[in-house]
C-alpha atoms as a PDB file:
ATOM      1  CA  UNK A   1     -21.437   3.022 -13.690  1.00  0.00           C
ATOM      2  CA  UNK A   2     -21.937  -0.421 -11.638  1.00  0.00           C
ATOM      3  CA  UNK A   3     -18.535   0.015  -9.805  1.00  0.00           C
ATOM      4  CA  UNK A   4     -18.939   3.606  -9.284  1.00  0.00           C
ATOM      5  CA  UNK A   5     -21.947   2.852  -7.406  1.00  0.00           C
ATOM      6  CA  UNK A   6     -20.565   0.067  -5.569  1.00  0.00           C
ATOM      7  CA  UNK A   7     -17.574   1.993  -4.803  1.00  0.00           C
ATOM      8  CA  UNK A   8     -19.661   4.445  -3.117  1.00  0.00           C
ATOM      9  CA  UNK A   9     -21.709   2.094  -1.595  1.00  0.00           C
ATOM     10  CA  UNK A  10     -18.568   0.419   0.138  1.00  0.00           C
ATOM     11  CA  UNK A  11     -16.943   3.578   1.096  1.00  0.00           C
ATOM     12  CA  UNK A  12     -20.416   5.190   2.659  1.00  0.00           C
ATOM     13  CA  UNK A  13     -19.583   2.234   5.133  1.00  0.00           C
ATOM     14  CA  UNK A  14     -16.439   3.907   6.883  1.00  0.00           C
ATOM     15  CA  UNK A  15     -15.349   7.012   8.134  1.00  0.00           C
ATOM     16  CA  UNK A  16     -13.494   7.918   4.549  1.00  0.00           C
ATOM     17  CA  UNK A  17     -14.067  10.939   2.902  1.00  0.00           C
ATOM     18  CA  UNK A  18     -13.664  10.657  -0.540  1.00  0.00           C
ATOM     19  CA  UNK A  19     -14.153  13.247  -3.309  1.00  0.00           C
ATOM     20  CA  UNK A  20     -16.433  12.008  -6.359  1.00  0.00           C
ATOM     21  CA  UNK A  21     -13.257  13.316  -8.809  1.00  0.00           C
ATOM     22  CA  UNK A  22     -11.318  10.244  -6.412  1.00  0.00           C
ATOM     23  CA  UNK A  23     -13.998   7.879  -6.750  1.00  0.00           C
ATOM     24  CA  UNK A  24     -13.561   8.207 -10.594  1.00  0.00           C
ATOM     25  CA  UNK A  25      -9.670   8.106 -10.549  1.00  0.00           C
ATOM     26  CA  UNK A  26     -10.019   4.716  -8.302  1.00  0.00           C
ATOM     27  CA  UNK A  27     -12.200   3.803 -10.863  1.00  0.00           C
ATOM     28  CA  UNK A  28      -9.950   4.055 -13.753  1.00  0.00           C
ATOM     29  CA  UNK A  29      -7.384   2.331 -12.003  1.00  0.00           C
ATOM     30  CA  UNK A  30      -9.528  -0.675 -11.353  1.00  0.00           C
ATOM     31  CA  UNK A  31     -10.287  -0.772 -15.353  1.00  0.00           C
ATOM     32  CA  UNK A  32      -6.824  -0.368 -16.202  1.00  0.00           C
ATOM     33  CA  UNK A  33      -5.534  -3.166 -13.619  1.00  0.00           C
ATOM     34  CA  UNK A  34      -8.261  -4.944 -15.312  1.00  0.00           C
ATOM     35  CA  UNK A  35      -6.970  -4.364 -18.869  1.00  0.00           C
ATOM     36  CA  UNK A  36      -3.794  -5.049 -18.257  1.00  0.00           C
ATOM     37  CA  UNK A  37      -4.101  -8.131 -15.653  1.00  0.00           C
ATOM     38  CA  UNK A  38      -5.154 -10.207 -19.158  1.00  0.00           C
ATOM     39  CA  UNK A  39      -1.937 -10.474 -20.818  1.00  0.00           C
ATOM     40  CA  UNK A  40       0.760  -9.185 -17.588  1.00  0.00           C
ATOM     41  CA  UNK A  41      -1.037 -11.011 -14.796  1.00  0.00           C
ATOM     42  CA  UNK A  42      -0.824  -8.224 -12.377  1.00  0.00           C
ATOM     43  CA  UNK A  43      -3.151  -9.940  -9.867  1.00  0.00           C
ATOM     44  CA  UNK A  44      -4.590 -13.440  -9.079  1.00  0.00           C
ATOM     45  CA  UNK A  45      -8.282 -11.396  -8.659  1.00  0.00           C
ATOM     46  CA  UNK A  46      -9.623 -10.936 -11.906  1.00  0.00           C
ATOM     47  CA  UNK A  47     -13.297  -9.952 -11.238  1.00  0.00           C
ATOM     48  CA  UNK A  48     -13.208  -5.582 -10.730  1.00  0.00           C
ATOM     49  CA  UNK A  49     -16.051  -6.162  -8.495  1.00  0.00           C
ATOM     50  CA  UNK A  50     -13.549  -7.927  -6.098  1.00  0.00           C
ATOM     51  CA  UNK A  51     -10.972  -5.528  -6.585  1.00  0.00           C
ATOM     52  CA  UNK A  52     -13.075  -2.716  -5.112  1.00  0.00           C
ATOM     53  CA  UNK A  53     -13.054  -4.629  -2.498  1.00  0.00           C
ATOM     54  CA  UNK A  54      -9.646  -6.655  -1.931  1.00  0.00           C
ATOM     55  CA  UNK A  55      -7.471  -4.074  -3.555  1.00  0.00           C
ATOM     56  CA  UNK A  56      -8.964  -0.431  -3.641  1.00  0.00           C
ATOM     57  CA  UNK A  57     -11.073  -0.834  -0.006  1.00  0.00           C
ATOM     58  CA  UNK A  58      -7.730  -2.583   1.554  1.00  0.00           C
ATOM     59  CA  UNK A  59      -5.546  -0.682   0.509  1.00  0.00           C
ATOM     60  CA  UNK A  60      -7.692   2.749   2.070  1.00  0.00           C
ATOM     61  CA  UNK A  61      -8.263   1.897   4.969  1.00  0.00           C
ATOM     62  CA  UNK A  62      -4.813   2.223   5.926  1.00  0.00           C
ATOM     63  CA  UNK A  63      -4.769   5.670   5.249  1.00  0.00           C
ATOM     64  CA  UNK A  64      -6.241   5.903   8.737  1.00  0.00           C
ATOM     65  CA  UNK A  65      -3.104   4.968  10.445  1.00  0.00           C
ATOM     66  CA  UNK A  66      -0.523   6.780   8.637  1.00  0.00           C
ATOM     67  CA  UNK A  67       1.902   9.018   9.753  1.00  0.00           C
ATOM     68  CA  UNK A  68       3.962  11.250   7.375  1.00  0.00           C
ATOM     69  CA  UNK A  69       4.453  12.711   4.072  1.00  0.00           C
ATOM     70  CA  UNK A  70       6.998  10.411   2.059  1.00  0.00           C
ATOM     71  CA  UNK A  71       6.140   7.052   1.871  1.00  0.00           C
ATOM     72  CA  UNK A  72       7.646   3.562   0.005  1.00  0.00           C
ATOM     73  CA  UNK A  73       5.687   1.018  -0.811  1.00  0.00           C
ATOM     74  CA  UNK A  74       7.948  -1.924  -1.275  1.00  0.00           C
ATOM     75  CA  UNK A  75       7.144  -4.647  -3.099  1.00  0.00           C
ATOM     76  CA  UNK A  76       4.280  -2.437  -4.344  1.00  0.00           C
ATOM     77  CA  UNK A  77       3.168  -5.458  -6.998  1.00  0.00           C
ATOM     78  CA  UNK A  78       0.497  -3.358  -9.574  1.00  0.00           C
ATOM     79  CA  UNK A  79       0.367  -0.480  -6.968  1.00  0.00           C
ATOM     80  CA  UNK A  80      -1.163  -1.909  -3.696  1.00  0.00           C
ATOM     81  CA  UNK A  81      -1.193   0.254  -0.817  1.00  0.00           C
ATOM     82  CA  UNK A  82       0.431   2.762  -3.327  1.00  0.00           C
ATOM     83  CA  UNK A  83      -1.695   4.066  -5.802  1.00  0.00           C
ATOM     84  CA  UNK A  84      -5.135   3.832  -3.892  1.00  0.00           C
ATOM     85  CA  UNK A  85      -3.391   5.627  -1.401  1.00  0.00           C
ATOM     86  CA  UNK A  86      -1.818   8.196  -3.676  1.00  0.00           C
ATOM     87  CA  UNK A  87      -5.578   9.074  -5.145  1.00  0.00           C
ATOM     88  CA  UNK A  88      -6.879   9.782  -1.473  1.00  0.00           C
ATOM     89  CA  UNK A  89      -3.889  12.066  -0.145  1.00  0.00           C
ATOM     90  CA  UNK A  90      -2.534  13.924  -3.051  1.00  0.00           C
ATOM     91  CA  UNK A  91      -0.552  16.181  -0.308  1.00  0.00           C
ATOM     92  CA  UNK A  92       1.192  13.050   0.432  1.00  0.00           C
ATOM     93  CA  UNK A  93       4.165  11.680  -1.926  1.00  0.00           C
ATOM     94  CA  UNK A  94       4.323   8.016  -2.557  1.00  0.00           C
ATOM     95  CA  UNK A  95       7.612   5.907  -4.316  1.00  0.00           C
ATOM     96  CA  UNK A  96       6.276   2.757  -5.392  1.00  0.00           C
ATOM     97  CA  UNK A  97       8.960  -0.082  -5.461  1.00  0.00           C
ATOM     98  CA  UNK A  98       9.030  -3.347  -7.630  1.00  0.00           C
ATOM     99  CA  UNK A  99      11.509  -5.426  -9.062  1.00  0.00           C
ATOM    100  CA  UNK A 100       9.591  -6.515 -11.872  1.00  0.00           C
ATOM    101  CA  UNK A 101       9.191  -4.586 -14.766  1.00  0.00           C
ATOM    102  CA  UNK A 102       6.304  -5.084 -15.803  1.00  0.00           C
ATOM    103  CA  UNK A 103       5.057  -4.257 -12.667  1.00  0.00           C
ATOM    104  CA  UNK A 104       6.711  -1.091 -12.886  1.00  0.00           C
ATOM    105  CA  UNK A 105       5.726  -0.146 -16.624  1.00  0.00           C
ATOM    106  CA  UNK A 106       2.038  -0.722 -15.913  1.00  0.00           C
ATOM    107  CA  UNK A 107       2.290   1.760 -12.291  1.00  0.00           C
ATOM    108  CA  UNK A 108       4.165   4.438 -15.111  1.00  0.00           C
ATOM    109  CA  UNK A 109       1.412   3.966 -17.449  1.00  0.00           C
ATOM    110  CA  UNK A 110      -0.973   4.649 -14.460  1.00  0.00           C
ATOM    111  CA  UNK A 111       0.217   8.017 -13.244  1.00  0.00           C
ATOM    112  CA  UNK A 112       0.254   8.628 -17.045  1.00  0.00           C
ATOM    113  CA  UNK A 113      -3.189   8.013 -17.493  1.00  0.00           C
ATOM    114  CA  UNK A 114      -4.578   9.527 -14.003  1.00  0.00           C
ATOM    115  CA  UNK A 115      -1.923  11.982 -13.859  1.00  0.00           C
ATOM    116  CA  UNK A 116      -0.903  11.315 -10.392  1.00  0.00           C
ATOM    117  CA  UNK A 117       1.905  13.806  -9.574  1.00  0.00           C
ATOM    118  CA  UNK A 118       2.810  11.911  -6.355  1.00  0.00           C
ATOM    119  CA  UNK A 119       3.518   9.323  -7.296  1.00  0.00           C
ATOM    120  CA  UNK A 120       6.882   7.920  -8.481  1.00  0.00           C
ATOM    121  CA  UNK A 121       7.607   4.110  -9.480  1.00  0.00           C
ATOM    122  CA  UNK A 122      10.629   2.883  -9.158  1.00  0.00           C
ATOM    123  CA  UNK A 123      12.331  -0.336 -10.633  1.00  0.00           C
ATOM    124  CA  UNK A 124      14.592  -1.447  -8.037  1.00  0.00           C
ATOM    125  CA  UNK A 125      15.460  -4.579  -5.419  1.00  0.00           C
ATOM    126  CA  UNK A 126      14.867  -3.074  -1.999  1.00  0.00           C
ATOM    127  CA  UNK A 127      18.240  -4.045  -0.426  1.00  0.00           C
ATOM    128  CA  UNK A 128      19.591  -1.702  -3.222  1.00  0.00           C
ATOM    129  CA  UNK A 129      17.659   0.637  -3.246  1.00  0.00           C
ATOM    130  CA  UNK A 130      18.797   4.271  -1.630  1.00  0.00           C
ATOM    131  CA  UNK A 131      16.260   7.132  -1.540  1.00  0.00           C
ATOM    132  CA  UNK A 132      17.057  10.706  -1.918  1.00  0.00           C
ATOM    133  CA  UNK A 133      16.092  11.277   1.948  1.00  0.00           C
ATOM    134  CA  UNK A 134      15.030   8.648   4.825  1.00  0.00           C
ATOM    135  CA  UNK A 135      10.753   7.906   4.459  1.00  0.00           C
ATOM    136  CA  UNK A 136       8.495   8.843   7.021  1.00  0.00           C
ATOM    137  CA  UNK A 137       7.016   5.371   6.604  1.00  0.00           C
ATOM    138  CA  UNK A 138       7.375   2.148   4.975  1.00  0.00           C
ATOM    139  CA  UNK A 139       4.079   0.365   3.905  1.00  0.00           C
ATOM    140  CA  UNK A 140       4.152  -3.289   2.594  1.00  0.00           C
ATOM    141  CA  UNK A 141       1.355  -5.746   2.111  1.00  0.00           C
ATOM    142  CA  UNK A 142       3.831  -8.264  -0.004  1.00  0.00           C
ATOM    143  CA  UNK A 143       6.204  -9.278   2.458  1.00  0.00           C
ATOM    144  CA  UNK A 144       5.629 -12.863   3.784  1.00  0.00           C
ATOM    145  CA  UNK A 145       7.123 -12.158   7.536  1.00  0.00           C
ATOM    146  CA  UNK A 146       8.160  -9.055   9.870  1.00  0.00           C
ATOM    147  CA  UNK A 147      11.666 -10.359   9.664  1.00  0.00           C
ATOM    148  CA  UNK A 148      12.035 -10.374   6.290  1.00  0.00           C
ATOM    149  CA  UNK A 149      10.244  -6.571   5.622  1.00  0.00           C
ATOM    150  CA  UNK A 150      12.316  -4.726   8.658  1.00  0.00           C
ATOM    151  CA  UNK A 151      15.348  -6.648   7.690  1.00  0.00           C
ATOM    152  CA  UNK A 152      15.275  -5.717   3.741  1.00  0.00           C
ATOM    153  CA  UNK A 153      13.703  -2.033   4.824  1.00  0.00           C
ATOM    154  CA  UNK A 154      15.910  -0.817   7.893  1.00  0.00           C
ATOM    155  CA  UNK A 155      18.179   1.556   5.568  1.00  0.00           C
ATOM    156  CA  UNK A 156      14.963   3.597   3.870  1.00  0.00           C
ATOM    157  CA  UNK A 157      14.257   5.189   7.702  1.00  0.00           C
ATOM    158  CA  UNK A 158      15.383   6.562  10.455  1.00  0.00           C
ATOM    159  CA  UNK A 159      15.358   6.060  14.061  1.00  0.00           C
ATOM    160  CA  UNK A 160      13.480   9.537  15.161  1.00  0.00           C
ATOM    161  CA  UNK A 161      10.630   9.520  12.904  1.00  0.00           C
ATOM    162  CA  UNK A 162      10.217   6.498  10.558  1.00  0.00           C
ATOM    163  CA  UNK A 163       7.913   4.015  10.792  1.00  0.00           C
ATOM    164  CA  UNK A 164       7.314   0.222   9.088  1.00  0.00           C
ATOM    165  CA  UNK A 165       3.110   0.122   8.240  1.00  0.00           C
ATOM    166  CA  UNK A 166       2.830  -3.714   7.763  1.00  0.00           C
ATOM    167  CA  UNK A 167       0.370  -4.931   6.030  1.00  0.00           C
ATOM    168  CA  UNK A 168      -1.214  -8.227   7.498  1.00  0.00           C
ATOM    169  CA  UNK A 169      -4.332 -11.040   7.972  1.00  0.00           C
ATOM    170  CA  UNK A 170      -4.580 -12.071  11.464  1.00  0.00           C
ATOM    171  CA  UNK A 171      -2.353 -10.851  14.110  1.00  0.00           C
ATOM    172  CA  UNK A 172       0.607 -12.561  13.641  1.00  0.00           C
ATOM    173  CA  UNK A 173       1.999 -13.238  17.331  1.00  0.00           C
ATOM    174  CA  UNK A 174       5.001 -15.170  16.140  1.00  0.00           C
ATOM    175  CA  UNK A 175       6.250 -13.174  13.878  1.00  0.00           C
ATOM    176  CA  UNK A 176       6.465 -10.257  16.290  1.00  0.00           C
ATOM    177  CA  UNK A 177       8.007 -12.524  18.821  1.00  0.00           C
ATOM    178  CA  UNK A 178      10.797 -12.998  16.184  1.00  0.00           C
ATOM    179  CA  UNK A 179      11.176  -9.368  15.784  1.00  0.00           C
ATOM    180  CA  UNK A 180      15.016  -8.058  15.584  1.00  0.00           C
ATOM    181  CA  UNK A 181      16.117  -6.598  18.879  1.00  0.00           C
ATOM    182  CA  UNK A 182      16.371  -3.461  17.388  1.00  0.00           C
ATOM    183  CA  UNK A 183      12.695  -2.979  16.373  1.00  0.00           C
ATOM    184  CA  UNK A 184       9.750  -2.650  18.506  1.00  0.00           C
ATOM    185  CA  UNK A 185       6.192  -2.998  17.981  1.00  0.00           C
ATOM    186  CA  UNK A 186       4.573   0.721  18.439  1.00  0.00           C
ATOM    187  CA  UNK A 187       1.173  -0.016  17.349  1.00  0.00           C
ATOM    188  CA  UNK A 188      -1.570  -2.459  16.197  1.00  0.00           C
ATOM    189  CA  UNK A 189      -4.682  -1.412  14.411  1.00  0.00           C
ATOM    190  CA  UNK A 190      -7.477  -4.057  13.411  1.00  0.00           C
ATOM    191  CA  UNK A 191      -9.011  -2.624  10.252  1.00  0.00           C
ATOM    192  CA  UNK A 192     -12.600  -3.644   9.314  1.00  0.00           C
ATOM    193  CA  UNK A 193     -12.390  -3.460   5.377  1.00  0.00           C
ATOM    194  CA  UNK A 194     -16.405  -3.232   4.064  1.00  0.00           C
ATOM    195  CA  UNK A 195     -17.355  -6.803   2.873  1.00  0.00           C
ATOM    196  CA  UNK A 196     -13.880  -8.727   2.934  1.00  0.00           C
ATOM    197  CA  UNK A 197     -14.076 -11.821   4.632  1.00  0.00           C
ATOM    198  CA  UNK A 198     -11.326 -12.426   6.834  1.00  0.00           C
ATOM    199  CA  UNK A 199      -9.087 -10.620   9.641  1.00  0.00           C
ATOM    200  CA  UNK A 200      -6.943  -7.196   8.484  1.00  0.00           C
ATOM    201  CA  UNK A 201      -4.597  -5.687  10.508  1.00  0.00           C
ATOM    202  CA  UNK A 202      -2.251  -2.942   9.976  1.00  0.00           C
ATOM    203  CA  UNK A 203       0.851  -2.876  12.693  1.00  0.00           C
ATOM    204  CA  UNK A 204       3.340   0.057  13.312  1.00  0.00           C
ATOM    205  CA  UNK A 205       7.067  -0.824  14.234  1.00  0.00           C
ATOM    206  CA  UNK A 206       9.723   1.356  14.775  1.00  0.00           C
ATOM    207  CA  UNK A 207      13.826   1.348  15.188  1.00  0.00           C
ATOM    208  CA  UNK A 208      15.224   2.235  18.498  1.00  0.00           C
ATOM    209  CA  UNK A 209      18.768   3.406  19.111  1.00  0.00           C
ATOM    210  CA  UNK A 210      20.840   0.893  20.196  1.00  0.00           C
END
């Protein structure tokens, strides 16, 4: 009952609308990273009072700035963006993409348990990984530069429509300076995530025709 209240306590602090039924799904996904964070070490936070806030609350308030209806989330770890995500736009479809397994049997044993239908993990290195159709969007909060997450990701979109959503702390100047020639910064968006100490910011690249 504690994290249910907090939960709504944190998310009465943004412009979210959340259904109490997705409250209670977040919920069970914060006890069952908890559960299973003893013995597969799914995260470094082990408190589920912090994970309301580092995990479920960060990975939200992204939904804000999303474009689309098929999404990746590479490098998806126990389901971060992904799975928060999934609970708050069931209209949307989400592959969640790890190359640890048991990363990836802990996400199947999630959308077991909540009975997510749109959600669809995926055991896989990214550079070989080909999806059925290009994504709307790639979202990533594991990758440790721009370079690295554009490079790795430029084969799961397109140049019309699909976007990179990176994930990041403070703005990070250089590594957009670095940027391939062949992808441009379309957006920035500073996200204020209820209680987290420290800078968030979500940024929006795209590929342009050569």
């Amino acid at each position: 009952m504690m994290l249910t209240q907090q939960l709504t306590a944190l998310i009465s602090k943004t412009d979210l609308v959340v259904t109490s039924e997705q409250i209670d799904l977040l919920i069970q996904y914060v006890e069952l990273l908890n559960k299973w964070n003893k013995a597969y070490n799914l995260t470094s936070v082990r408190d589920p009072s912090e994970m309301l806030v580092k995990h479920i609350m960060d990975s939200l308030m992204v939904g804000e700035v999303l474009i689309g209806e098929n999404f990746i989330d590479v490098g998806t770890g126990p389901g971060l963006p992904g799975i928060p995500l999934a609970i708050l736009y069931p209209e949307r479809n989400f592959v969640l993409l790890d190359s640890l397994g048991k990363r990836i049997t802990f996400l199947r044993q999630v959308v077991f348990q909540l009975k997510l239908t749109n959600v669809t993990p995926v055991k896989a290195r990214v550079e070989d990984y080909q999806g059925e159709q290009p994504f709307d969007g790639v979202l990533s909060r594991a990758f440790s530069s721009l370079n690295d997450m554009v490079s790795w990701c430029q084969h799961l979109i397109t140049t019309d429509n699909g976007r990179f959503f990176a994930l990041k702390g403070q703005y990070p100047q250089d590594e957009i300076n670095q940027l391939p020639e062949n992808i441009t910064l379309v957006d920035s968006h500073k996200i204020i995530v209820p209680e987290l100490v420290g800078e968030r910011h979500v940024l929006v690249l795209k590929k342009i025709t050569e």
